[in-house]
N, C-alpha and C. Protein backbone atom coordinates (compact mmCIF):
# COMPACT_ATOMS: atom_id res chain seq x y z
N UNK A 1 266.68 79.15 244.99
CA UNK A 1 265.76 80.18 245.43
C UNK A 1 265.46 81.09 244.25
N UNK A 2 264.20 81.22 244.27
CA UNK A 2 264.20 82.21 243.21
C UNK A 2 264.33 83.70 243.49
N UNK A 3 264.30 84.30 242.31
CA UNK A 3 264.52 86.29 242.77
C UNK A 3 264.38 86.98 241.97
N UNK A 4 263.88 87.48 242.32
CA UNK A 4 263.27 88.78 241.12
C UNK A 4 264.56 89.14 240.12
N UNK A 5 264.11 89.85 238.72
CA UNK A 5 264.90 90.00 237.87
C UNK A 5 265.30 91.66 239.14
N UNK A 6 266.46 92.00 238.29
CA UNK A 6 267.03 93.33 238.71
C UNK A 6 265.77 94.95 238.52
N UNK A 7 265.80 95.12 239.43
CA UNK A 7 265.03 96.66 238.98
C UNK A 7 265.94 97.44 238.19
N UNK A 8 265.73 98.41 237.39
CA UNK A 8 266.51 99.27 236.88
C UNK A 8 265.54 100.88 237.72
N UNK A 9 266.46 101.62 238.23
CA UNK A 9 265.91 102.70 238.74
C UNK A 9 264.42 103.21 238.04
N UNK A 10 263.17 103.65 238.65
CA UNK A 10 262.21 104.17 238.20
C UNK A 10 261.20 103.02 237.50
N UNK A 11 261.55 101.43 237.50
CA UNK A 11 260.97 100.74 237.07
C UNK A 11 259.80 100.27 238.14
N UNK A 12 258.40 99.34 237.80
CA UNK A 12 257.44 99.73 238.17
C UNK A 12 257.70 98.51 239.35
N UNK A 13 258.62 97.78 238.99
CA UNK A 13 259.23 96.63 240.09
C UNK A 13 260.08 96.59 241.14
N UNK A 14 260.55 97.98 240.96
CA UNK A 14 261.01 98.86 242.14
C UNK A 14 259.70 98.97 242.92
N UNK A 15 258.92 99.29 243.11
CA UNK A 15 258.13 99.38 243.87
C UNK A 15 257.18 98.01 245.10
N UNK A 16 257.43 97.17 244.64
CA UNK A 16 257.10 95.71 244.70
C UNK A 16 257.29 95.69 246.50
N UNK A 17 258.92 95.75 246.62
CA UNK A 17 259.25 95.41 248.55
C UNK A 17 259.36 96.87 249.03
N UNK A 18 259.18 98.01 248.11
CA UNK A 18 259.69 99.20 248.54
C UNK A 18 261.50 99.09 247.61
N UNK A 19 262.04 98.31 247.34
CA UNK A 19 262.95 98.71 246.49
C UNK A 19 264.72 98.09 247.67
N UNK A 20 264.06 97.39 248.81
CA UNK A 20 264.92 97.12 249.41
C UNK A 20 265.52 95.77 248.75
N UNK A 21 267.05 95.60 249.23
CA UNK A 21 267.52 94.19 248.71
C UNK A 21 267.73 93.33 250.18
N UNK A 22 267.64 92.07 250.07
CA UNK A 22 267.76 91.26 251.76
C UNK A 22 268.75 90.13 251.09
N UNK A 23 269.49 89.90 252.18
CA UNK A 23 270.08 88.51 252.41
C UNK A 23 269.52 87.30 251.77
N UNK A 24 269.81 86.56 251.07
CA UNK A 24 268.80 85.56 250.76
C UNK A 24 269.05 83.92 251.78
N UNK A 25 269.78 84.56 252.63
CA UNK A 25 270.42 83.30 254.31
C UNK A 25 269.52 84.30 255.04
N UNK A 26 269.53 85.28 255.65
CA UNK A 26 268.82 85.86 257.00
C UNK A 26 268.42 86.64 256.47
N UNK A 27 267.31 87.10 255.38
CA UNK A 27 266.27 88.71 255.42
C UNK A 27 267.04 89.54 256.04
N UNK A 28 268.46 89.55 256.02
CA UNK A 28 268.34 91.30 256.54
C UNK A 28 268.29 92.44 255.55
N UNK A 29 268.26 93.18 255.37
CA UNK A 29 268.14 94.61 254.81
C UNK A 29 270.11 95.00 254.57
N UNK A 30 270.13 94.55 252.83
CA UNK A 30 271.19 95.09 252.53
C UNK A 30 272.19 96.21 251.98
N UNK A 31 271.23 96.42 250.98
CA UNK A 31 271.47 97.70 250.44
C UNK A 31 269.80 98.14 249.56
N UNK A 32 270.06 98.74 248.90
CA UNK A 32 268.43 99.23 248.12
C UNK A 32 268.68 99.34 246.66
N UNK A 33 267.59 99.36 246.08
CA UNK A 33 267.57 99.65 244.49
C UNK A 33 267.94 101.12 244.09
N UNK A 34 267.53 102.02 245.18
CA UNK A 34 268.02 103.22 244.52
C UNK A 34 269.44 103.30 244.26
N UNK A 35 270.18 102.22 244.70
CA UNK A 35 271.49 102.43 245.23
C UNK A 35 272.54 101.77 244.01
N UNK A 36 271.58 101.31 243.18
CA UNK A 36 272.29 100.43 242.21
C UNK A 36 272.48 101.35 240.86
N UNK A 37 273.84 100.87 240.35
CA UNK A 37 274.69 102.01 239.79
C UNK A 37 275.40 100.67 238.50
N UNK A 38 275.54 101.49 237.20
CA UNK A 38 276.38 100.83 236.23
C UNK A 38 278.03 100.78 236.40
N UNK A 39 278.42 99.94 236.21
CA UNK A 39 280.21 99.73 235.86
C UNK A 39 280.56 99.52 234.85
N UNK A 40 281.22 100.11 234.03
CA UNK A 40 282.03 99.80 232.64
C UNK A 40 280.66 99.78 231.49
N UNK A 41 279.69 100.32 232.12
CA UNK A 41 278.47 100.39 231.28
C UNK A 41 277.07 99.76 231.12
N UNK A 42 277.41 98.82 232.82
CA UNK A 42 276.83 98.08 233.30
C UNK A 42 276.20 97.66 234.59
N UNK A 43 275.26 97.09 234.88
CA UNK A 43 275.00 97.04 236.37
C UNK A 43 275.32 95.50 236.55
N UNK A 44 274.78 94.47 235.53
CA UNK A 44 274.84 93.20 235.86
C UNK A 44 276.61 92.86 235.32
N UNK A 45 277.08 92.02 235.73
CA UNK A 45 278.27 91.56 234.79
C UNK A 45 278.53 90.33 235.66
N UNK A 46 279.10 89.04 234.41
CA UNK A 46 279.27 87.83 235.43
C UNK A 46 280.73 87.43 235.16
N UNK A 47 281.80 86.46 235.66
CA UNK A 47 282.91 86.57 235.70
C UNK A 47 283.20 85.48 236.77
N UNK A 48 284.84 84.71 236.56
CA UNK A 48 285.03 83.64 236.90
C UNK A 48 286.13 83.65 237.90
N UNK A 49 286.29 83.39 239.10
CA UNK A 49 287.37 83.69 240.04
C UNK A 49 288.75 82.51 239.46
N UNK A 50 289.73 82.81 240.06
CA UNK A 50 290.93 81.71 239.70
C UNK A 50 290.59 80.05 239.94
N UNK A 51 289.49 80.01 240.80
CA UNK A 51 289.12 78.72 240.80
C UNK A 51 288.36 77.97 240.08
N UNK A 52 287.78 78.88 238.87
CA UNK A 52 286.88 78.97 238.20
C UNK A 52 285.32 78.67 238.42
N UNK A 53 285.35 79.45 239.72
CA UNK A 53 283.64 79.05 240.00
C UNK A 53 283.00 80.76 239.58
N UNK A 54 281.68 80.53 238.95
CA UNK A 54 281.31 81.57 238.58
C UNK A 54 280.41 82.56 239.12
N UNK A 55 280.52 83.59 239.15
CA UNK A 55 279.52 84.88 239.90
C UNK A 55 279.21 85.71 238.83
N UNK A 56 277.97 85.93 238.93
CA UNK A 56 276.83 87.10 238.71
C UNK A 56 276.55 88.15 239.72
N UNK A 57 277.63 89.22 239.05
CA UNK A 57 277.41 90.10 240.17
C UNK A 57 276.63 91.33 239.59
N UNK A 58 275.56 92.40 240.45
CA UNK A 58 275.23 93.61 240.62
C UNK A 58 275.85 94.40 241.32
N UNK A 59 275.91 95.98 240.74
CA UNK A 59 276.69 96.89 241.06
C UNK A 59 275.82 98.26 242.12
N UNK A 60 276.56 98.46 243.23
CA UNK A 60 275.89 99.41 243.87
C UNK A 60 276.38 100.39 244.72
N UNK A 61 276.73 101.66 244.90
CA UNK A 61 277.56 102.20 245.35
C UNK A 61 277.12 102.78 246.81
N UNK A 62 276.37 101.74 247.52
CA UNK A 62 276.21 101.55 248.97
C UNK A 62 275.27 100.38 249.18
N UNK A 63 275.98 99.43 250.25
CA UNK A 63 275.12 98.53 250.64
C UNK A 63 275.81 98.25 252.73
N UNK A 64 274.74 99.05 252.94
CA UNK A 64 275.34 99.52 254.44
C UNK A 64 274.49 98.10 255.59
N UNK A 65 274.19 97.20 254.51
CA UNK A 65 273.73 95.84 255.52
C UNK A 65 275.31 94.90 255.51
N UNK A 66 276.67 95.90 255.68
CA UNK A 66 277.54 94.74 255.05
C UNK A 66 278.28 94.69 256.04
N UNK A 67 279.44 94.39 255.97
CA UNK A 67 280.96 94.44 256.69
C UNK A 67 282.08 93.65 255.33
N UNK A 68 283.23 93.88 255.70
CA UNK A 68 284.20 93.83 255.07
C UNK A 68 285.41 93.29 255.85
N UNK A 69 286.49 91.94 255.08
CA UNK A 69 286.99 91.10 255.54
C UNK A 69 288.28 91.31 254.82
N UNK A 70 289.45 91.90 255.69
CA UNK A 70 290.84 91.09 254.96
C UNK A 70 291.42 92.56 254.20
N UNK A 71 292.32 92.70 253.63
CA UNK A 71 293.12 93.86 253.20
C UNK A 71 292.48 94.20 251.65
N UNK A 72 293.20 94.86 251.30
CA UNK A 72 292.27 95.14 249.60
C UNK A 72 293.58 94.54 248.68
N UNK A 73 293.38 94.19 247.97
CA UNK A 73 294.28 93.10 247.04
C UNK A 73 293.88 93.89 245.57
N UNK A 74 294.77 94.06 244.50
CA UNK A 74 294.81 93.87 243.17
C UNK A 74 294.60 92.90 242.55
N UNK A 75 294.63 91.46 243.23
CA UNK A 75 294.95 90.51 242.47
C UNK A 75 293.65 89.80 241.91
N UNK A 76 294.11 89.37 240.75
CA UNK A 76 292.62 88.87 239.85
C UNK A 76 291.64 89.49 239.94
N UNK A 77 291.99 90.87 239.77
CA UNK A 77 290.91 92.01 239.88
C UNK A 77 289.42 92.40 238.81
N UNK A 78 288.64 91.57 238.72
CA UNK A 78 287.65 91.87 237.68
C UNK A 78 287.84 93.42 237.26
N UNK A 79 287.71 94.11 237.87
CA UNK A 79 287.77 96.31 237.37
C UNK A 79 289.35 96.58 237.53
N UNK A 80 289.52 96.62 236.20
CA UNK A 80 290.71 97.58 235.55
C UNK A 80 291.13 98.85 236.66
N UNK A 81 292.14 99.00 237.51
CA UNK A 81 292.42 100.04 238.24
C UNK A 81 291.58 100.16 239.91
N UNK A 82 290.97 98.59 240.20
CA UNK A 82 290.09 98.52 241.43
C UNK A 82 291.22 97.79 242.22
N UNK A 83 290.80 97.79 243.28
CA UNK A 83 291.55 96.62 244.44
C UNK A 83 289.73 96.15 245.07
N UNK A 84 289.90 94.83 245.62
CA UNK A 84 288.58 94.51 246.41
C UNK A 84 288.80 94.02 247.55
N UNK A 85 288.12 93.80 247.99
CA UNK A 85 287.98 93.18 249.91
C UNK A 85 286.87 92.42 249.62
N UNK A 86 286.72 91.40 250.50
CA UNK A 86 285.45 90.53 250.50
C UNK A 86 284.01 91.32 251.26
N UNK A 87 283.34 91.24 251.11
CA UNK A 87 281.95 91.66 251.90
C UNK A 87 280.98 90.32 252.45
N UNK A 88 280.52 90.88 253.35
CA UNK A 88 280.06 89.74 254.04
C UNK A 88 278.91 90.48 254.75
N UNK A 89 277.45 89.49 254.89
CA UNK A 89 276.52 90.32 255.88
C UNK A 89 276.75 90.65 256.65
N UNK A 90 275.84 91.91 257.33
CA UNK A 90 277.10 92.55 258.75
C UNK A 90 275.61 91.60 259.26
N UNK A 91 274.75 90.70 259.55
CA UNK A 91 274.08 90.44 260.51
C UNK A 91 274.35 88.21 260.67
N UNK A 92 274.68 87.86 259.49
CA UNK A 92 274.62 86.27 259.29
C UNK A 92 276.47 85.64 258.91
N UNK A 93 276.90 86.73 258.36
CA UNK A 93 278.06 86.68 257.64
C UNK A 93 278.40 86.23 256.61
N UNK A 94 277.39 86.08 256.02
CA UNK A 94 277.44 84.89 254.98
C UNK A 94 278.27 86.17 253.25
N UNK A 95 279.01 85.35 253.16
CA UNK A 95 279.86 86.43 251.25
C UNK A 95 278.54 86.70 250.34
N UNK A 96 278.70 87.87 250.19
CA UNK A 96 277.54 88.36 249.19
C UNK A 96 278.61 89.09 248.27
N UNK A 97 279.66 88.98 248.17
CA UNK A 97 280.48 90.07 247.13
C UNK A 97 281.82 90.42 247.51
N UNK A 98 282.57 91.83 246.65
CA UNK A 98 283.10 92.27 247.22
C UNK A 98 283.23 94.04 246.94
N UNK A 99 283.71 94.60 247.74
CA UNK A 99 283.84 96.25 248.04
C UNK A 99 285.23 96.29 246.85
N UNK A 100 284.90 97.34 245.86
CA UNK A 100 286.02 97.16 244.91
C UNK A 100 286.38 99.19 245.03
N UNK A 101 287.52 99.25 245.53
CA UNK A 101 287.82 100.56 245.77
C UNK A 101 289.25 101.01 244.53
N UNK A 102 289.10 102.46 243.90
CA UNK A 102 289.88 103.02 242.95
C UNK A 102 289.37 104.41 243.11
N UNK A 103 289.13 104.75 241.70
CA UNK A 103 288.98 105.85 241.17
C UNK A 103 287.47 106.20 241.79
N UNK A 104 286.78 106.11 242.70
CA UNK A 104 285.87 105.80 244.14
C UNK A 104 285.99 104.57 244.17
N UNK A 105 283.99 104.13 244.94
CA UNK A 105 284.24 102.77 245.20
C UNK A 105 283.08 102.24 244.85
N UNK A 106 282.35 100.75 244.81
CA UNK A 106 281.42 100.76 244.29
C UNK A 106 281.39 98.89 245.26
N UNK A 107 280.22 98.51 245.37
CA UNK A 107 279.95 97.19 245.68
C UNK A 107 279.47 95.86 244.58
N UNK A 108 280.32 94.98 244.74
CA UNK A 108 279.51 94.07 243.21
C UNK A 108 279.37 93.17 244.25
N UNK A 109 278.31 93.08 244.16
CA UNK A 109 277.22 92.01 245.43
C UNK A 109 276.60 90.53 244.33
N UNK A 110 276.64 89.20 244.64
CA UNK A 110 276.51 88.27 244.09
C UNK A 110 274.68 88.37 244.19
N UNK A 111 274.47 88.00 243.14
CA UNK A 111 272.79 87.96 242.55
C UNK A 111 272.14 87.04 243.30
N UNK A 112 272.70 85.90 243.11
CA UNK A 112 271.78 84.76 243.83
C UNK A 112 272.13 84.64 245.49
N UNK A 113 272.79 85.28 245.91
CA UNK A 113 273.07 85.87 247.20
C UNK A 113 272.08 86.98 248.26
N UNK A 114 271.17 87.50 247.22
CA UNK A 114 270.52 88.18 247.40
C UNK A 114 268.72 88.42 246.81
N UNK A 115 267.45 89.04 247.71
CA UNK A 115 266.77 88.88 246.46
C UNK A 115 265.77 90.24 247.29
């Protein structure tokens, strides 16, 4: 599927759907562009789970199309001082990421998961 590159706040491609992000399984309404926020100096960052399959994730510090699965874990923690939980659409269920909570909290939502 294809998907738009990332908006960066105030860009003219923010404007395009209104700036909303959807499910790329069920169109629902997940979180928004205003909502997208840098980590470690960054918004995009990609990274390899223990199984070594790889994600491209975006960073956003609300995405209220979600729900959240399972306890918060340290383990194989991409963010230095985070714990995460899985996220999942709150309307299809399908994994778009996970909720990484510390020093606040922030969402790294998978790219091609979304558009």
């Amino acid at each position: 599927m294809d998907r738009p590159p990332a908006a960066k706040p105030g860009d003219a491609s923010e404007d395009l759907a209104g700036g909303a992000i959807l499910c790329a399984v069920c169109d629902s309404e997940i979180t928004h562009q205003r909502h997208a926020m840098a980590v470690n100096g960054r918004h995009e960052h990609a990274f390899f789970n223990p199984a070594g399959i790889a994600f491209e994730i975006r960073c956003f510090h609300a995405a209220h199309g979600t729900t959240f699965r399972g306890a918060a874990s340290a383990e194989f923690t991409w963010f230095a001082g985070y714990r995460w939980r899985v996220v999942l659409c709150a309307t299809c269920h399908t994994h778009l990421g996970w909720l990484f909570t510390g020093d606040g909290l922030f969402y790294g939502l998978i790219a091609d998961r979304l558009y």
